[in-house]
C-alpha atoms as a PDB file:
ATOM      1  CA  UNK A   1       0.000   0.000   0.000  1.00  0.00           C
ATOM      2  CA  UNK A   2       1.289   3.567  -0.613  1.00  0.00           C
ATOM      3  CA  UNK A   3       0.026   5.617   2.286  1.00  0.00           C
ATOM      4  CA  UNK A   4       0.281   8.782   0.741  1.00  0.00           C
ATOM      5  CA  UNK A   5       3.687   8.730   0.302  1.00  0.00           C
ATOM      6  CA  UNK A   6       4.573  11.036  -2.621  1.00  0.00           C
ATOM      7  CA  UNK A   7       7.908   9.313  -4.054  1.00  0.00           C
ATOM      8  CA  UNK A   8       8.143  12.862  -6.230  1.00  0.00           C
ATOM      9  CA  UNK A   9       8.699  14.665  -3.249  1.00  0.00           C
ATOM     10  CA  UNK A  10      12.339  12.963  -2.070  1.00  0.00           C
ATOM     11  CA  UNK A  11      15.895  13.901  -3.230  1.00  0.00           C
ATOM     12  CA  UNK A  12      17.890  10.801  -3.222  1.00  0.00           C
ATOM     13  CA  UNK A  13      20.260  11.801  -0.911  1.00  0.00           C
ATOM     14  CA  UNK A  14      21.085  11.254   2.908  1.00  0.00           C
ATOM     15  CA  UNK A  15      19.219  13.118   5.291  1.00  0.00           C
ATOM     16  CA  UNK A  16      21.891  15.820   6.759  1.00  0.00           C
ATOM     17  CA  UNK A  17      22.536  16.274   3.107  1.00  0.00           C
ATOM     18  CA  UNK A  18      18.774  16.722   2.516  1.00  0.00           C
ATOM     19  CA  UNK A  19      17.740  19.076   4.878  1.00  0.00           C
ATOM     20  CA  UNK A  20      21.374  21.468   4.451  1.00  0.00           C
ATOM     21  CA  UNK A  21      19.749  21.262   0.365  1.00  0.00           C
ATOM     22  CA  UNK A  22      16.681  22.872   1.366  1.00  0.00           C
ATOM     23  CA  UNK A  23      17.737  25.079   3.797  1.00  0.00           C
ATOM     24  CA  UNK A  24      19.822  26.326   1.498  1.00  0.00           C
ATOM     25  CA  UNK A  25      17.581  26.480  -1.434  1.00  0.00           C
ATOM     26  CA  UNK A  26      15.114  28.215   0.900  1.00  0.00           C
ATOM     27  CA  UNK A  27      17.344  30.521   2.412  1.00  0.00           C
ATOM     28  CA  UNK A  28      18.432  31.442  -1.673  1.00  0.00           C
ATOM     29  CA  UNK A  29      14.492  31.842  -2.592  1.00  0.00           C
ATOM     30  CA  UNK A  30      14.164  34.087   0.273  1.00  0.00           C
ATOM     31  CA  UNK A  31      17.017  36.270  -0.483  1.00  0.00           C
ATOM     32  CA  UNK A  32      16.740  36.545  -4.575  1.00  0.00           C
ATOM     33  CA  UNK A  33      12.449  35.890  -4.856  1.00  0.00           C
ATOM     34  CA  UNK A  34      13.540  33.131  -7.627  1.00  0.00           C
ATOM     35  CA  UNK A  35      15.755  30.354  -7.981  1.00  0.00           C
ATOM     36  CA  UNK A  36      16.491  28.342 -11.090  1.00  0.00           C
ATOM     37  CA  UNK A  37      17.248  24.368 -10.372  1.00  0.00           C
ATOM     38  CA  UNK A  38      16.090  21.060 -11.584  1.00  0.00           C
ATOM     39  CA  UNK A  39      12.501  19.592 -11.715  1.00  0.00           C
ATOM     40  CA  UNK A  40      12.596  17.508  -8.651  1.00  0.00           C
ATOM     41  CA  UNK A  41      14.665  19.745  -6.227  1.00  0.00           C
ATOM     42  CA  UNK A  42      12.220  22.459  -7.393  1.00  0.00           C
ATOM     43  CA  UNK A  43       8.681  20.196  -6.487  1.00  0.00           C
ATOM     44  CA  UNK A  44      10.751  20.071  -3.263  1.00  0.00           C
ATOM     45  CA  UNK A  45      11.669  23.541  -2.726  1.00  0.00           C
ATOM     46  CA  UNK A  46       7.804  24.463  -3.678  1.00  0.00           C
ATOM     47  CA  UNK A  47       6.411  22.340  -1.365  1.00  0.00           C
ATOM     48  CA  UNK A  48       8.614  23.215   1.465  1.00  0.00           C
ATOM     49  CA  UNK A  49       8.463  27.036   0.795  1.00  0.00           C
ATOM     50  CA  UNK A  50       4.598  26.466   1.155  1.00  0.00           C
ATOM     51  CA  UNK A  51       4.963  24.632   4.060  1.00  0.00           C
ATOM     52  CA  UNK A  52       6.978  27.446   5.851  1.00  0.00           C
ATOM     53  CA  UNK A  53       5.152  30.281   4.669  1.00  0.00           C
ATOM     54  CA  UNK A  54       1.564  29.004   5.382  1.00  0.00           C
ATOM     55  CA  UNK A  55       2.913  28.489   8.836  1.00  0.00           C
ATOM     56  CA  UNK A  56       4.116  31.695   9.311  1.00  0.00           C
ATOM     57  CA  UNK A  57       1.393  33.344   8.467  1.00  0.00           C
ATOM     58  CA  UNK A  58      -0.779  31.042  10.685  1.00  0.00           C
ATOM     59  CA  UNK A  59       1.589  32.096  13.538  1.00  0.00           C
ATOM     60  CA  UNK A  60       1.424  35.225  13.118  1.00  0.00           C
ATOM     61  CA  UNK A  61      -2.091  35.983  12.871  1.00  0.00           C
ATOM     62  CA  UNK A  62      -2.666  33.272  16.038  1.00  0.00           C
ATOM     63  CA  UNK A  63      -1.083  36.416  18.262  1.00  0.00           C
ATOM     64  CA  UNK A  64      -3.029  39.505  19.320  1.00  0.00           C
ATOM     65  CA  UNK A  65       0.255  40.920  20.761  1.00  0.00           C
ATOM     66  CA  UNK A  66       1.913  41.556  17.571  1.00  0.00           C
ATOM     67  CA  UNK A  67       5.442  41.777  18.930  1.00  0.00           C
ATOM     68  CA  UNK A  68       5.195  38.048  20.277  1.00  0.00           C
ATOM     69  CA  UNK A  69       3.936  36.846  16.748  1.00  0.00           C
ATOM     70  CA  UNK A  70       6.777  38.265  15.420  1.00  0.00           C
ATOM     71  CA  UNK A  71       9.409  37.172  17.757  1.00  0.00           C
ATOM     72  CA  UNK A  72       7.483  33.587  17.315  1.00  0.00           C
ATOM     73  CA  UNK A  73       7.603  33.935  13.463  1.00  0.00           C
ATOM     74  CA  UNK A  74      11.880  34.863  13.662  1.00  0.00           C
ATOM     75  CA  UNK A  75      12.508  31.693  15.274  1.00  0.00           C
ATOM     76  CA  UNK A  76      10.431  29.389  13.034  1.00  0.00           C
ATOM     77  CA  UNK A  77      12.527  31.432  10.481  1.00  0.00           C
ATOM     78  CA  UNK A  78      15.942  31.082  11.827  1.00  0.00           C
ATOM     79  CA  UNK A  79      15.392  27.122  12.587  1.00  0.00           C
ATOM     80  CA  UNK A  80      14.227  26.645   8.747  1.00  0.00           C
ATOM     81  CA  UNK A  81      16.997  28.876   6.810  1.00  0.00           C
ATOM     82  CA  UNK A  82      20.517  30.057   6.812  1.00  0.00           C
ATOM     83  CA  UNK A  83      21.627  33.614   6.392  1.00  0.00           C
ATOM     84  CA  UNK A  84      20.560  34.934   9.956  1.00  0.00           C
ATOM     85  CA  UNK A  85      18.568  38.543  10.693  1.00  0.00           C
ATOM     86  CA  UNK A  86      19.316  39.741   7.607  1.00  0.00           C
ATOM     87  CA  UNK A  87      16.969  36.864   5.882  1.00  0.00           C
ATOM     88  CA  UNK A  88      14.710  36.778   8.634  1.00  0.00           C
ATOM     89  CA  UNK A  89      14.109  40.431   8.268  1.00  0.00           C
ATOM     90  CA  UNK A  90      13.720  40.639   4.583  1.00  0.00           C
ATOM     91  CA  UNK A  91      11.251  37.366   4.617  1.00  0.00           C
ATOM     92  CA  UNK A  92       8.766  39.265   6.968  1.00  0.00           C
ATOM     93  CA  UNK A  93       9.030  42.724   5.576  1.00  0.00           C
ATOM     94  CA  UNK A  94       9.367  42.110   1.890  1.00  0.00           C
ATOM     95  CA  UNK A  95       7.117  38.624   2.063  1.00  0.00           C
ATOM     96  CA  UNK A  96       5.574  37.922   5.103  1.00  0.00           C
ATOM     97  CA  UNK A  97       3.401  41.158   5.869  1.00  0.00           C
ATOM     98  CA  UNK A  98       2.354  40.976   2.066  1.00  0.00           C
ATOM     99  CA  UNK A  99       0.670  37.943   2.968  1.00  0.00           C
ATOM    100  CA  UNK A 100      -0.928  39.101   5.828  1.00  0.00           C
ATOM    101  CA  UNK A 101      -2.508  42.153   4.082  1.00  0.00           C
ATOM    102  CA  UNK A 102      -3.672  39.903   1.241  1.00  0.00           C
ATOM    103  CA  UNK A 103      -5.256  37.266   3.763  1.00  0.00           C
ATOM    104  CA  UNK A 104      -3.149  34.111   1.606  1.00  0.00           C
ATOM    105  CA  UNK A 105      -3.115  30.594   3.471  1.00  0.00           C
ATOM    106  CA  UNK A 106      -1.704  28.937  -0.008  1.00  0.00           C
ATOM    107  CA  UNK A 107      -0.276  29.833  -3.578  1.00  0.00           C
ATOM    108  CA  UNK A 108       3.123  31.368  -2.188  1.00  0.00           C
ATOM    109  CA  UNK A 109       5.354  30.085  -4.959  1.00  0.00           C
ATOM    110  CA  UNK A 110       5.066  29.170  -8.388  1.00  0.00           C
ATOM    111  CA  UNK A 111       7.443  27.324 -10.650  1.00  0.00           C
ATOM    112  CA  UNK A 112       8.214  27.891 -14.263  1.00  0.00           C
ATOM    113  CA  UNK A 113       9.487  25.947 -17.225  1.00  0.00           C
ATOM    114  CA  UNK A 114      12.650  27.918 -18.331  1.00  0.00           C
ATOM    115  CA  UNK A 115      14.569  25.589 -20.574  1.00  0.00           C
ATOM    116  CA  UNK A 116      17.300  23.337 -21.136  1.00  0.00           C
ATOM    117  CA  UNK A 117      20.679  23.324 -19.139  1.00  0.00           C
ATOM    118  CA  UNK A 118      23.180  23.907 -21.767  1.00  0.00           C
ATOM    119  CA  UNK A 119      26.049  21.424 -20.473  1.00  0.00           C
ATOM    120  CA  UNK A 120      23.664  18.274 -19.836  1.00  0.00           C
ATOM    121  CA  UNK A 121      20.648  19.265 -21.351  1.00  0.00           C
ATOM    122  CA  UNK A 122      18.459  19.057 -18.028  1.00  0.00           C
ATOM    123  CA  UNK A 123      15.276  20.730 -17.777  1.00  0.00           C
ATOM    124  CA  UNK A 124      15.364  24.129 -16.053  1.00  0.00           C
ATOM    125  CA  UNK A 125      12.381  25.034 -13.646  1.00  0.00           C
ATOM    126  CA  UNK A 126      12.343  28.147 -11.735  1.00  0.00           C
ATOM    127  CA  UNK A 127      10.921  28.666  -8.392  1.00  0.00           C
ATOM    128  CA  UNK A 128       9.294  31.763  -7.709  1.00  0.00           C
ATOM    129  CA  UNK A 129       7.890  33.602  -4.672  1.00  0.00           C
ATOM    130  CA  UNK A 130       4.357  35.363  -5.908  1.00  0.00           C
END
């Protein structure tokens, strides 16, 4: 039986190795609103990126006290990326507060067919933050 596992949704890799790829790739979507990688690291970035910003936002707006949400939503930040306050910032001022105002629980990234890789002629998808 399958259980809902989604086999599309793994990178064949170990899991330190795993979780270093998408904290990377996250912290690099965060920073530069679009990143460029292969089909199956970017189904994983997308659904991971969902994952962190629809609970963010569901922190956030949990808290009347605004200050706590946001001292709530930094560390949920700072255990899922790299890059420190200066990613942390820019995710809730450029990102996070956008999707507040707008009321969005899903839809926070979007991927695109861009082309072929010219050296190994791999698809190109990139991963965008709407």
């Amino acid at each position: 039986m399958r259980h809902h596992y989604n086999r599309f949704l793994e990178v064949n890799s170990g899991v330190q190795k795993k979780s270093n790829l998408i904290r990377n790739m996250l912290t690099s979507l965060i920073e530069h609103k679009r990143v460029t990688t292969t089909p199956k690291k970017a189904k994983v970035l997308k659904y991971e990126a969902e994952k962190l910003f629809a609970k963010l936002v569901k922190t956030y707006n949990r808290f009347d006290n605004k200050d706590d949400a946001l001292r709530e939503v930094k560390r949920i930040l700072l255990a899922n990326t790299f890059g420190g306050d200066k990613i942390v910032n820019k995710a809730i001022d450029d990102k996070l507060m956008q999707y507040v105002q707008e009321n969005r629980r899903s839809g926070f990234a979007r991927l695109y067919r861009v082309g072929m890789r010219k050296w190994d002629n791999v698809e190109k998808v990139m991963v965008e933050l709407i």
